[in-house]
C-alpha atoms as a PDB file:
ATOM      1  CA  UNK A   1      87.169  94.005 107.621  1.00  0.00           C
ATOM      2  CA  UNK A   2      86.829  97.560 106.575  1.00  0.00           C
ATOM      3  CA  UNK A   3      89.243 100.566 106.706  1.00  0.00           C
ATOM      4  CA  UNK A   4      88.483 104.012 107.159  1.00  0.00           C
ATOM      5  CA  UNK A   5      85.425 102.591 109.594  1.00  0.00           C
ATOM      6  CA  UNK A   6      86.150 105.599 111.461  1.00  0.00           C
ATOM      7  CA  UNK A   7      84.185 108.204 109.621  1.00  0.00           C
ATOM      8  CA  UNK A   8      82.133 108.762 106.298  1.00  0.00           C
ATOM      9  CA  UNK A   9      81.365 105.027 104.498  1.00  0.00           C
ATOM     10  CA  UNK A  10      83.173 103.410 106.329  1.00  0.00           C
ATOM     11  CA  UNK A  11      81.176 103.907 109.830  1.00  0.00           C
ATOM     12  CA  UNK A  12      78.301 103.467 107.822  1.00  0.00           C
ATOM     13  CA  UNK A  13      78.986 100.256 106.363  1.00  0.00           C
ATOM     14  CA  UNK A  14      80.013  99.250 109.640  1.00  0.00           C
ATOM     15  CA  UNK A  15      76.904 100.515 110.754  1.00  0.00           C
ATOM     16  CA  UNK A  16      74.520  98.521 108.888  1.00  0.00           C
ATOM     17  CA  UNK A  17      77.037  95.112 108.707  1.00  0.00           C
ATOM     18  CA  UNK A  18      76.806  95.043 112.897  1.00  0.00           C
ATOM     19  CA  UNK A  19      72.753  95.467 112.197  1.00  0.00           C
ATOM     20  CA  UNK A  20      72.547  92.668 109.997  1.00  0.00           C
ATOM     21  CA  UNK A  21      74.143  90.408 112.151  1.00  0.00           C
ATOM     22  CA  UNK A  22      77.873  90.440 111.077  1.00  0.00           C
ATOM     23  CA  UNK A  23      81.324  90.466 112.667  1.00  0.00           C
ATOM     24  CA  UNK A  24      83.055  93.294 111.922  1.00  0.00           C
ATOM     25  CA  UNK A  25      87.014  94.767 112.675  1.00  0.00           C
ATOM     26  CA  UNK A  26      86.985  97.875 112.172  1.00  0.00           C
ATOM     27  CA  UNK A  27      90.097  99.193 111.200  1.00  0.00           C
ATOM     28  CA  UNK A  28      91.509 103.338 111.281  1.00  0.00           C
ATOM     29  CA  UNK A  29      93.536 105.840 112.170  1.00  0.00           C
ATOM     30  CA  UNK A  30      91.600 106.588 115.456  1.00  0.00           C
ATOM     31  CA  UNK A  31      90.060 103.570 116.872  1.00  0.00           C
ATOM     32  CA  UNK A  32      88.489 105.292 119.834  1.00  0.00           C
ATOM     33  CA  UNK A  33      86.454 107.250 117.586  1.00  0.00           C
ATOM     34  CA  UNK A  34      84.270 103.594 117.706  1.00  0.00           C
ATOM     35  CA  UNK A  35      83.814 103.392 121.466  1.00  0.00           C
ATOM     36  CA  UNK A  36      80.494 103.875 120.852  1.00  0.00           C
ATOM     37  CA  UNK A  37      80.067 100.653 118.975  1.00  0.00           C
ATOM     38  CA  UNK A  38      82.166  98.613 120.504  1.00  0.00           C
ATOM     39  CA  UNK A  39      79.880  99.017 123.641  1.00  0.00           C
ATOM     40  CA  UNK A  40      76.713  98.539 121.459  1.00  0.00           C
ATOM     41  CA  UNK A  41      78.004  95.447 120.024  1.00  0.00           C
ATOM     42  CA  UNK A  42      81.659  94.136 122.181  1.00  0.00           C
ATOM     43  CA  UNK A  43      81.021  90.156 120.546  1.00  0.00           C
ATOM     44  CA  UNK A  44      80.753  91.150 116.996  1.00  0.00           C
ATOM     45  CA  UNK A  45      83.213  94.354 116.619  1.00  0.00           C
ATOM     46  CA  UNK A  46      86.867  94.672 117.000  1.00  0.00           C
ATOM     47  CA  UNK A  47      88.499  98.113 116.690  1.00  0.00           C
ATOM     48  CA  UNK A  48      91.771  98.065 114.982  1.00  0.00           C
ATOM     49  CA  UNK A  49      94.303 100.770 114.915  1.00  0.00           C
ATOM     50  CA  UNK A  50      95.427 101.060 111.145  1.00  0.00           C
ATOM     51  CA  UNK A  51      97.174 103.484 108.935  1.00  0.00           C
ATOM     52  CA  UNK A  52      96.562 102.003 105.352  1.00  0.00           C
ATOM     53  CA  UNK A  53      99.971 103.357 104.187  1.00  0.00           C
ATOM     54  CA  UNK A  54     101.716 101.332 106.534  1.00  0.00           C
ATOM     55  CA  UNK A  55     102.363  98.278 105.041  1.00  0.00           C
ATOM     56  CA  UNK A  56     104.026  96.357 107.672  1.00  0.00           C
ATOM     57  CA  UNK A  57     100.865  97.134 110.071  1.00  0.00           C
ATOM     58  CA  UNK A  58      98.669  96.180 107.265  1.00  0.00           C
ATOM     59  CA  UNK A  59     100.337  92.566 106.872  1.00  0.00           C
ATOM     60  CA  UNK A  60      99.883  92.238 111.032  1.00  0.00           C
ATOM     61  CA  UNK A  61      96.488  93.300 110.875  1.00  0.00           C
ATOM     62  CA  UNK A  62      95.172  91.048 108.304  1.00  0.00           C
ATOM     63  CA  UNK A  63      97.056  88.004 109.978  1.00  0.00           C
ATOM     64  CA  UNK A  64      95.653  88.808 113.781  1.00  0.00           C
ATOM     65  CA  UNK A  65      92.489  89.185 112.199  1.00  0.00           C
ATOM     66  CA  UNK A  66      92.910  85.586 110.433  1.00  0.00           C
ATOM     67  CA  UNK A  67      93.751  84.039 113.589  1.00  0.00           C
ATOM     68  CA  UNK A  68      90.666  85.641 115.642  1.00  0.00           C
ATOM     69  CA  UNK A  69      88.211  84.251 113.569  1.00  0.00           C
ATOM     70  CA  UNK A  70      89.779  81.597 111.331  1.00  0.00           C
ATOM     71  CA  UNK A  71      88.512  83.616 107.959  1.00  0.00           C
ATOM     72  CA  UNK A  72      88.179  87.121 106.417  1.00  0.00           C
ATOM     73  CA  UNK A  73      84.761  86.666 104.262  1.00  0.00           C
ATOM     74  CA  UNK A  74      84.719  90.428 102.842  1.00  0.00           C
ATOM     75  CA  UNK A  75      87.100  93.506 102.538  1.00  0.00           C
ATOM     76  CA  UNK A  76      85.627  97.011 102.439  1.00  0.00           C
ATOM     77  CA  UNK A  77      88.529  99.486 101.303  1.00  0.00           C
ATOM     78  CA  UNK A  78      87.100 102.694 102.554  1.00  0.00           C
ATOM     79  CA  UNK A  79      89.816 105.179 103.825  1.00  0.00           C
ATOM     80  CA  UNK A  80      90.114 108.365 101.904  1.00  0.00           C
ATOM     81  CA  UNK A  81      91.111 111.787 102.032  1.00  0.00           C
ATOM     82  CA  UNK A  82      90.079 114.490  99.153  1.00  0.00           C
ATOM     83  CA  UNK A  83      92.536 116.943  97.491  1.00  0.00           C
ATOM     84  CA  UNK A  84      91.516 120.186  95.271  1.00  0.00           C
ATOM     85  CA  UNK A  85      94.137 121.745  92.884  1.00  0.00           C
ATOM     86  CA  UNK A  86      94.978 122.211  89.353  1.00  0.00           C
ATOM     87  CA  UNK A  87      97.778 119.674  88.151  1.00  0.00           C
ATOM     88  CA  UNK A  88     100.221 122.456  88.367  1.00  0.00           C
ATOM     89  CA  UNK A  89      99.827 123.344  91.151  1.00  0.00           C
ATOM     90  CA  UNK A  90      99.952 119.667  92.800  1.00  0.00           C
ATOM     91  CA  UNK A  91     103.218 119.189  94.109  1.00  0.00           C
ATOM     92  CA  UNK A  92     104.824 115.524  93.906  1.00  0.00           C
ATOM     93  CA  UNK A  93     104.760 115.048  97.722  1.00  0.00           C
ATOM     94  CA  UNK A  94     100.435 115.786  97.921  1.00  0.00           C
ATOM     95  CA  UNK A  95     100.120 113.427  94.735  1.00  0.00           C
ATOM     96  CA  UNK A  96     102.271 110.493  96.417  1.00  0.00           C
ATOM     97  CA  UNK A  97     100.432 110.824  99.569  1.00  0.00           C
ATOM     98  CA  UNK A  98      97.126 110.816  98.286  1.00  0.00           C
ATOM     99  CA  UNK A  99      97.991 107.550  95.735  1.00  0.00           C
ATOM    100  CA  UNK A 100      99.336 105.483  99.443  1.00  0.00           C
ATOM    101  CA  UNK A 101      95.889 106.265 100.912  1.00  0.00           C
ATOM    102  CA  UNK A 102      93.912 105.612  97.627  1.00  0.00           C
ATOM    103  CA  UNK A 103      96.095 103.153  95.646  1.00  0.00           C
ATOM    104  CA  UNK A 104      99.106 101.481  97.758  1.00  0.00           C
ATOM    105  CA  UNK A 105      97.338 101.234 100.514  1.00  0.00           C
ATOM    106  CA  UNK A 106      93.838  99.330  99.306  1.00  0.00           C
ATOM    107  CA  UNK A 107      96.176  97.206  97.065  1.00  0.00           C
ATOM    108  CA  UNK A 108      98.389  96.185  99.567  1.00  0.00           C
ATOM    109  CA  UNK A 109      95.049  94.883 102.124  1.00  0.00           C
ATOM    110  CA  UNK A 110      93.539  93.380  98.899  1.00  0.00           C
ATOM    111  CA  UNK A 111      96.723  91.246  98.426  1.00  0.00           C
ATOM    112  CA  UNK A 112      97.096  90.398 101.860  1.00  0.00           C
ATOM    113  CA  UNK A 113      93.557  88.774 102.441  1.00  0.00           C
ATOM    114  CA  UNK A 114      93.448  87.185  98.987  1.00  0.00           C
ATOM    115  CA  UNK A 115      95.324  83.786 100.262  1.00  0.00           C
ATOM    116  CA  UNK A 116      92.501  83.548 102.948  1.00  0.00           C
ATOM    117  CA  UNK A 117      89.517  83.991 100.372  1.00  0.00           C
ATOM    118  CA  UNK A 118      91.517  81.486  97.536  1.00  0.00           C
ATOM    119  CA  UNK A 119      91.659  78.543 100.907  1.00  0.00           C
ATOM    120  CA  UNK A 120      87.753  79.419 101.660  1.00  0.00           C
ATOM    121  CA  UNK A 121      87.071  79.421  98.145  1.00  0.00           C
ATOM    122  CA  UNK A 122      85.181  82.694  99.104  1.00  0.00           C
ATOM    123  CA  UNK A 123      84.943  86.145  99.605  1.00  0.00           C
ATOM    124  CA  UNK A 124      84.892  89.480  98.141  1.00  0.00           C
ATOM    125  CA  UNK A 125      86.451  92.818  97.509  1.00  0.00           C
ATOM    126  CA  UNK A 126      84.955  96.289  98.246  1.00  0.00           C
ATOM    127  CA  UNK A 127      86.868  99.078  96.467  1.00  0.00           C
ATOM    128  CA  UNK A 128      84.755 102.230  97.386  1.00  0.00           C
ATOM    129  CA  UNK A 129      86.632 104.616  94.992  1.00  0.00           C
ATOM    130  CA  UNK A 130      84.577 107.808  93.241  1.00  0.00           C
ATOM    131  CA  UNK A 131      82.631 109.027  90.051  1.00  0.00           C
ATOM    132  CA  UNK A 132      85.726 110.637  89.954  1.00  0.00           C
ATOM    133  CA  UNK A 133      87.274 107.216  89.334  1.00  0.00           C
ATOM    134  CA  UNK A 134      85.333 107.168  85.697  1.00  0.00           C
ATOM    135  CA  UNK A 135      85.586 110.608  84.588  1.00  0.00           C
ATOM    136  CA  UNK A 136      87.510 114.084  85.741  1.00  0.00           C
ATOM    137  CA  UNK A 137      87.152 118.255  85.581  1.00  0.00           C
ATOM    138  CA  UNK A 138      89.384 120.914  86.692  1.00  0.00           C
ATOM    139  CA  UNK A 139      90.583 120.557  90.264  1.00  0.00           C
ATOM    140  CA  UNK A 140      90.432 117.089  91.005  1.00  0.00           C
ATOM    141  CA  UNK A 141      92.823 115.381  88.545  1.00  0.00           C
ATOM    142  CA  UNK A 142      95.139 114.013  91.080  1.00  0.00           C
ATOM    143  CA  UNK A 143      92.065 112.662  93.475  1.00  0.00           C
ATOM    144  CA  UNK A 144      90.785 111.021  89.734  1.00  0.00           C
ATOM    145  CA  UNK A 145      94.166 109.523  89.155  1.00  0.00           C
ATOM    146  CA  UNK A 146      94.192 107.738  91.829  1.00  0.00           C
ATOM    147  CA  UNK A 147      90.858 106.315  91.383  1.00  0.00           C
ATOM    148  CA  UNK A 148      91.334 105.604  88.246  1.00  0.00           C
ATOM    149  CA  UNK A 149      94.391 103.576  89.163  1.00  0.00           C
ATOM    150  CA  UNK A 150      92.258 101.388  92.022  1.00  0.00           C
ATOM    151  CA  UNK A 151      89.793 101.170  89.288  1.00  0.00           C
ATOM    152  CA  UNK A 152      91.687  99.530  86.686  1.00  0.00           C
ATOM    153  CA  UNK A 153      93.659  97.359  89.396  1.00  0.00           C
ATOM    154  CA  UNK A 154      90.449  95.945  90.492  1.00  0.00           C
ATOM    155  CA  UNK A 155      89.042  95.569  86.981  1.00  0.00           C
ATOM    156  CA  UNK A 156      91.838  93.179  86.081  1.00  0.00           C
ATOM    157  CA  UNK A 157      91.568  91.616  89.916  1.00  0.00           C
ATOM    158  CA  UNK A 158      87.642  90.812  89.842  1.00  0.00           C
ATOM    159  CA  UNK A 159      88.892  88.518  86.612  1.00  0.00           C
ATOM    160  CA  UNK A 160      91.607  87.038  88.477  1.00  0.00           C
ATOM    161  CA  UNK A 161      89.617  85.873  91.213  1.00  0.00           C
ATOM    162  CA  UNK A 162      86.689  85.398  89.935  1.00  0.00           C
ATOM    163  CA  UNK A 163      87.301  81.600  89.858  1.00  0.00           C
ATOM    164  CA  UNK A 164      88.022  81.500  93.399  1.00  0.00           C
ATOM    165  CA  UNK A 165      84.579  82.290  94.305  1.00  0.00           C
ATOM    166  CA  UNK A 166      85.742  85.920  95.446  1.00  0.00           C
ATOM    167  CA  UNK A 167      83.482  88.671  93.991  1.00  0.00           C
ATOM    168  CA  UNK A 168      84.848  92.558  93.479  1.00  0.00           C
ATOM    169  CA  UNK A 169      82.589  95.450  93.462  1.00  0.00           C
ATOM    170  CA  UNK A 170      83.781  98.790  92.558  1.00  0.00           C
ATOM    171  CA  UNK A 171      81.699 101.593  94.664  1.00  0.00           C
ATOM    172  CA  UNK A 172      81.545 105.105  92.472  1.00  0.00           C
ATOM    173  CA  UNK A 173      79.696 107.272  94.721  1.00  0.00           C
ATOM    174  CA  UNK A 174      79.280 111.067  93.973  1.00  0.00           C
ATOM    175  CA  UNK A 175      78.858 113.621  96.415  1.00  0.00           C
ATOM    176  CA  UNK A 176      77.645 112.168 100.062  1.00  0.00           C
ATOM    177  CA  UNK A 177      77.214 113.407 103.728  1.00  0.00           C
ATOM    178  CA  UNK A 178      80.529 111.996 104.544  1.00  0.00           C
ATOM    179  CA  UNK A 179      83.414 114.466 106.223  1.00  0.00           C
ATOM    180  CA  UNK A 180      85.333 113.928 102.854  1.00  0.00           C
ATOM    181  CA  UNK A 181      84.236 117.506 102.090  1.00  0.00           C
ATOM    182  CA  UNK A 182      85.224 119.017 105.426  1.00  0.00           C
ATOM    183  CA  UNK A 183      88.204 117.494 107.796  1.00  0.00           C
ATOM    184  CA  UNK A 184      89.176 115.117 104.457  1.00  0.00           C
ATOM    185  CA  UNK A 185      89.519 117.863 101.980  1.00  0.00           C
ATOM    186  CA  UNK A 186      93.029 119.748 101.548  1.00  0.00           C
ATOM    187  CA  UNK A 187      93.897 121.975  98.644  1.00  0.00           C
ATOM    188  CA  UNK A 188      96.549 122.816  96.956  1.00  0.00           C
ATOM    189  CA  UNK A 189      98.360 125.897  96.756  1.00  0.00           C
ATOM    190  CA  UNK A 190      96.867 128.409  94.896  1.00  0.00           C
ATOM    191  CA  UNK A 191      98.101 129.574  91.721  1.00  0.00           C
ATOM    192  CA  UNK A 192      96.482 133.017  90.316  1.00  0.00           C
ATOM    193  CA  UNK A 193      96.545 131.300  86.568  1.00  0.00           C
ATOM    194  CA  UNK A 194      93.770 129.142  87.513  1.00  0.00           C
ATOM    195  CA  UNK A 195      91.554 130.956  89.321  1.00  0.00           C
ATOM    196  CA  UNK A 196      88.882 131.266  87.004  1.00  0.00           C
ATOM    197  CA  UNK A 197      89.530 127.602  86.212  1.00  0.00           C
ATOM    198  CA  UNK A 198      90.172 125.716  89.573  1.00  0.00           C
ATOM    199  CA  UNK A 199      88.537 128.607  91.957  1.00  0.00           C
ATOM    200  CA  UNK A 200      85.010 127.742  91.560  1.00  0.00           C
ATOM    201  CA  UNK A 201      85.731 124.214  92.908  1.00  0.00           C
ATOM    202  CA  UNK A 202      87.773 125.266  95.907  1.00  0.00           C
ATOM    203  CA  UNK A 203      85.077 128.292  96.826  1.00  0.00           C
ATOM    204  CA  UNK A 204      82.434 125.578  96.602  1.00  0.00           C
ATOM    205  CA  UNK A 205      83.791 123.186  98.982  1.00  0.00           C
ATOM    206  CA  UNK A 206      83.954 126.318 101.626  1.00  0.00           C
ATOM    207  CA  UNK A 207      80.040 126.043 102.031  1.00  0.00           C
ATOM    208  CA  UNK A 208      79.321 122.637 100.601  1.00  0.00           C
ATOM    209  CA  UNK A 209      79.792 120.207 103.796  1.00  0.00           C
ATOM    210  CA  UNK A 210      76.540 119.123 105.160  1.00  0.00           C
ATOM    211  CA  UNK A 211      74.938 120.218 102.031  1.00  0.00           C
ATOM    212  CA  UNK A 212      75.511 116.889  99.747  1.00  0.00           C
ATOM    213  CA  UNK A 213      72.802 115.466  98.713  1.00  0.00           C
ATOM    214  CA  UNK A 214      73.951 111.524  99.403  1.00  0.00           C
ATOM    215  CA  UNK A 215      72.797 109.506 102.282  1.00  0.00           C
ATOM    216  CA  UNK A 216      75.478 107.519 103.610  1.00  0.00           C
ATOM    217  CA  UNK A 217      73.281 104.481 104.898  1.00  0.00           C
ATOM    218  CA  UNK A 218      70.896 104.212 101.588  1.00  0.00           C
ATOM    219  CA  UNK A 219      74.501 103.801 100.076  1.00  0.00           C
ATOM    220  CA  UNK A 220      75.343 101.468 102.560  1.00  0.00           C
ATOM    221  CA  UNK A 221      72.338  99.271 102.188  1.00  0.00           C
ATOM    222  CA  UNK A 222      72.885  99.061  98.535  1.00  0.00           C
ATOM    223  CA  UNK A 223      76.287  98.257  99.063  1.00  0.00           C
ATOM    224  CA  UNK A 224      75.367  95.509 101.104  1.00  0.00           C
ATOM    225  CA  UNK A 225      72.605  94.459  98.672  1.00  0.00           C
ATOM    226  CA  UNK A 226      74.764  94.405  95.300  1.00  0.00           C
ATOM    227  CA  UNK A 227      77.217  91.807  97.792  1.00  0.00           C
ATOM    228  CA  UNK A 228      74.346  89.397  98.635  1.00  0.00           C
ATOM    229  CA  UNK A 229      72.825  90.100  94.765  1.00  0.00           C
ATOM    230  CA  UNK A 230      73.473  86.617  92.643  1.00  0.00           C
ATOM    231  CA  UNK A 231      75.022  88.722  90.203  1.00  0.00           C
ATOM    232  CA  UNK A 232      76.975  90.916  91.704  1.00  0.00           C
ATOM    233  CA  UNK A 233      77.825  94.142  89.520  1.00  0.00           C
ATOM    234  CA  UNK A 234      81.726  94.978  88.860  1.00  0.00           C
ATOM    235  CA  UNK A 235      80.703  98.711  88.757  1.00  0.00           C
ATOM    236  CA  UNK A 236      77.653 100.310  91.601  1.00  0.00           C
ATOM    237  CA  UNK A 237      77.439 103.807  90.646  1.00  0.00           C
ATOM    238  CA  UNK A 238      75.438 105.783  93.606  1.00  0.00           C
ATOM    239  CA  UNK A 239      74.041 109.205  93.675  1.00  0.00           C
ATOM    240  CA  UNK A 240      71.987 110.978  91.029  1.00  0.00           C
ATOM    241  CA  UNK A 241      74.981 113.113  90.320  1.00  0.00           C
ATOM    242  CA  UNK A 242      76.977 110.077  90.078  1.00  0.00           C
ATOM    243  CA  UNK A 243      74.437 108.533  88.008  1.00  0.00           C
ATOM    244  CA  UNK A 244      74.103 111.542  85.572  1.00  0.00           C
ATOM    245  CA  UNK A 245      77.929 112.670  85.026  1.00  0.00           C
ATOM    246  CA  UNK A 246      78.871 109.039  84.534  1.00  0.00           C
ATOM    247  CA  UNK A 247      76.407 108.615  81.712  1.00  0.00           C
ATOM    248  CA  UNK A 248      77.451 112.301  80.282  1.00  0.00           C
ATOM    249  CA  UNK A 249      80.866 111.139  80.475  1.00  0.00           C
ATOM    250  CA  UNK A 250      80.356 107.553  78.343  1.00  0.00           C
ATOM    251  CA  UNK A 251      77.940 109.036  76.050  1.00  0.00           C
ATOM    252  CA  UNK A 252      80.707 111.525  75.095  1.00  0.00           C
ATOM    253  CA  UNK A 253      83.495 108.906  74.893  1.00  0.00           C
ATOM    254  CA  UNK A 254      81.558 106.834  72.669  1.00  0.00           C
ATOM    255  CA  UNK A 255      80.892 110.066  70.315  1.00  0.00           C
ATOM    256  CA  UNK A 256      83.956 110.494  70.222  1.00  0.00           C
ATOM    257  CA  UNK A 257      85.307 106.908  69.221  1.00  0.00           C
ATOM    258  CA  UNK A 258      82.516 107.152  66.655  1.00  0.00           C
ATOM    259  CA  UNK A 259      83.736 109.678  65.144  1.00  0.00           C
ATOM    260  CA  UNK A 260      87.066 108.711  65.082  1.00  0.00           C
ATOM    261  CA  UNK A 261      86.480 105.374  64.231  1.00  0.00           C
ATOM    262  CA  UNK A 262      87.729 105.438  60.737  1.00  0.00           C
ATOM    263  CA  UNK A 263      91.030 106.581  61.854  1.00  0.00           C
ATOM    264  CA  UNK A 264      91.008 104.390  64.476  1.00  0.00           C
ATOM    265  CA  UNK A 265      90.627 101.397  62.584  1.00  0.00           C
ATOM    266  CA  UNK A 266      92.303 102.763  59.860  1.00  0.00           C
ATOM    267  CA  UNK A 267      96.012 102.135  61.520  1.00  0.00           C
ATOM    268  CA  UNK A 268      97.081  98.625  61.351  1.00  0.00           C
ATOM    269  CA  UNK A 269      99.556  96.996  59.223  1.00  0.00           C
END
């Protein structure tokens, strides 16, 4: 089962699952916008209509698709939308409805399958969250936040289940040919006080669709891979970017614990 399958990872996961041989249902916003592979492959894909901050629909989703096929082996939480804006100039309604789509949402389908995968004492978890769910800049601290906060829900979940036989794998792509950068992207409203700050990153998205340097289906095949891997990894960063700010971002962190560590340890009773 994957959400977002509309667009962006989520097409191409369900791109390369349907070439491997898999079922798929295919769940988003816009089924129709599958047509195409539903008529490739009508026995082994099911288009879903599905708004991931519904939770109702989510709940009658995951059943139907528990009674079509008896089990729900793996869940790929893909939807996503992108937002651009300094933290004071993110108003509480834009940071709500970005943590339903990246947060609520993926929560509430991961809880919802779980009882299936604990009774088939198998399974596994997809989170595909961001680089921007390890580290943050100017612009995209709400769009982090929420990452973050799938990040450390699904840290504490792959330890939960892990004795169910249900494996979770945290996805931290950087910049890919997705249409995150284009139709998914919304910005805030501008405030002059950041412009120096918070500009650059809004005048670079402006040019910057079609232009990132990520393949969607390399990502998907490792995706895929790190599943069917005996030891499946918690974290798969992907991208060179990715790859690169990630390590900048933990070599600095543990510089900074260094040198803090006397202090640090220096505060018990």
């Amino acid at each position: 089962m994957i959400t977002g399958a509309t667009s962006g990872f989520g097409r191409a996961i369900t791109e390369a699952v349907l070439a491997a041989g898999d079922t798929v249902v295919a769940a988003g916003r816009r089924p129709a916008a599958l047509d195409d592979l539903v008529e490739a492959h009508p026995d082994r894909l099911r288009a879903v209509e599905l708004d991931v901050t519904d939770p109702a629909r989510i709940s009658a989703v995951v059943a139907e698709v528990a009674l079509w096929y008896g089990r729900i082996d793996v869940l790929v939480n893909s939807a996503g939308m992108a937002l651009i804006g300094a933290i004071e100039e993110t108003s509480d309604r834009e940071l709500r409805d970005l943590m339903e789509v990246h947060f609520f949402g993926p929560a509430a389908l991961t809880r919802a399958v779980l009882p299936y995968m604990r009774r088939q004492e198998s399974g596994a978890i997809v989170q595909i969250t961001s680089m921007g769910g390890r580290m943050s800049f100017p612009g995209v601290g709400a769009y982090s936040a929420t990452k973050f906060a799938l990040e450390g829900f699904s840290e504490a979940l792959a330890q939960e289940v892990a004795p169910f036989g249900i494996k979770t794998l945290i996805v931290e792509p950087g910049a890919f040919r997705t249409g995150l950068h284009g139709g998914g992207m919304r910005m805030t409203a501008a405030n002059p006080a950041y412009d120096d700050i918070v500009g650059p990153s809004r005048a670079q998205q402006a040019d910057f669709d079609g232009k990132q340097p990520g393949d969607p289906a390399k990502a998907a095949a490792a995706i895929i891979d790190a599943l069917e891997a005996d030891n499946t990894p918690l974290r798969l960063v992907l991208g060179n970017d990715a790859a690169d700010a990630i390590t900048g971002s933990l070599d600095q962190a543990r510089d900074e614990l260094t040198a803090w560590e006397k202090v640090s340890r220096g505060t018990d009773l």
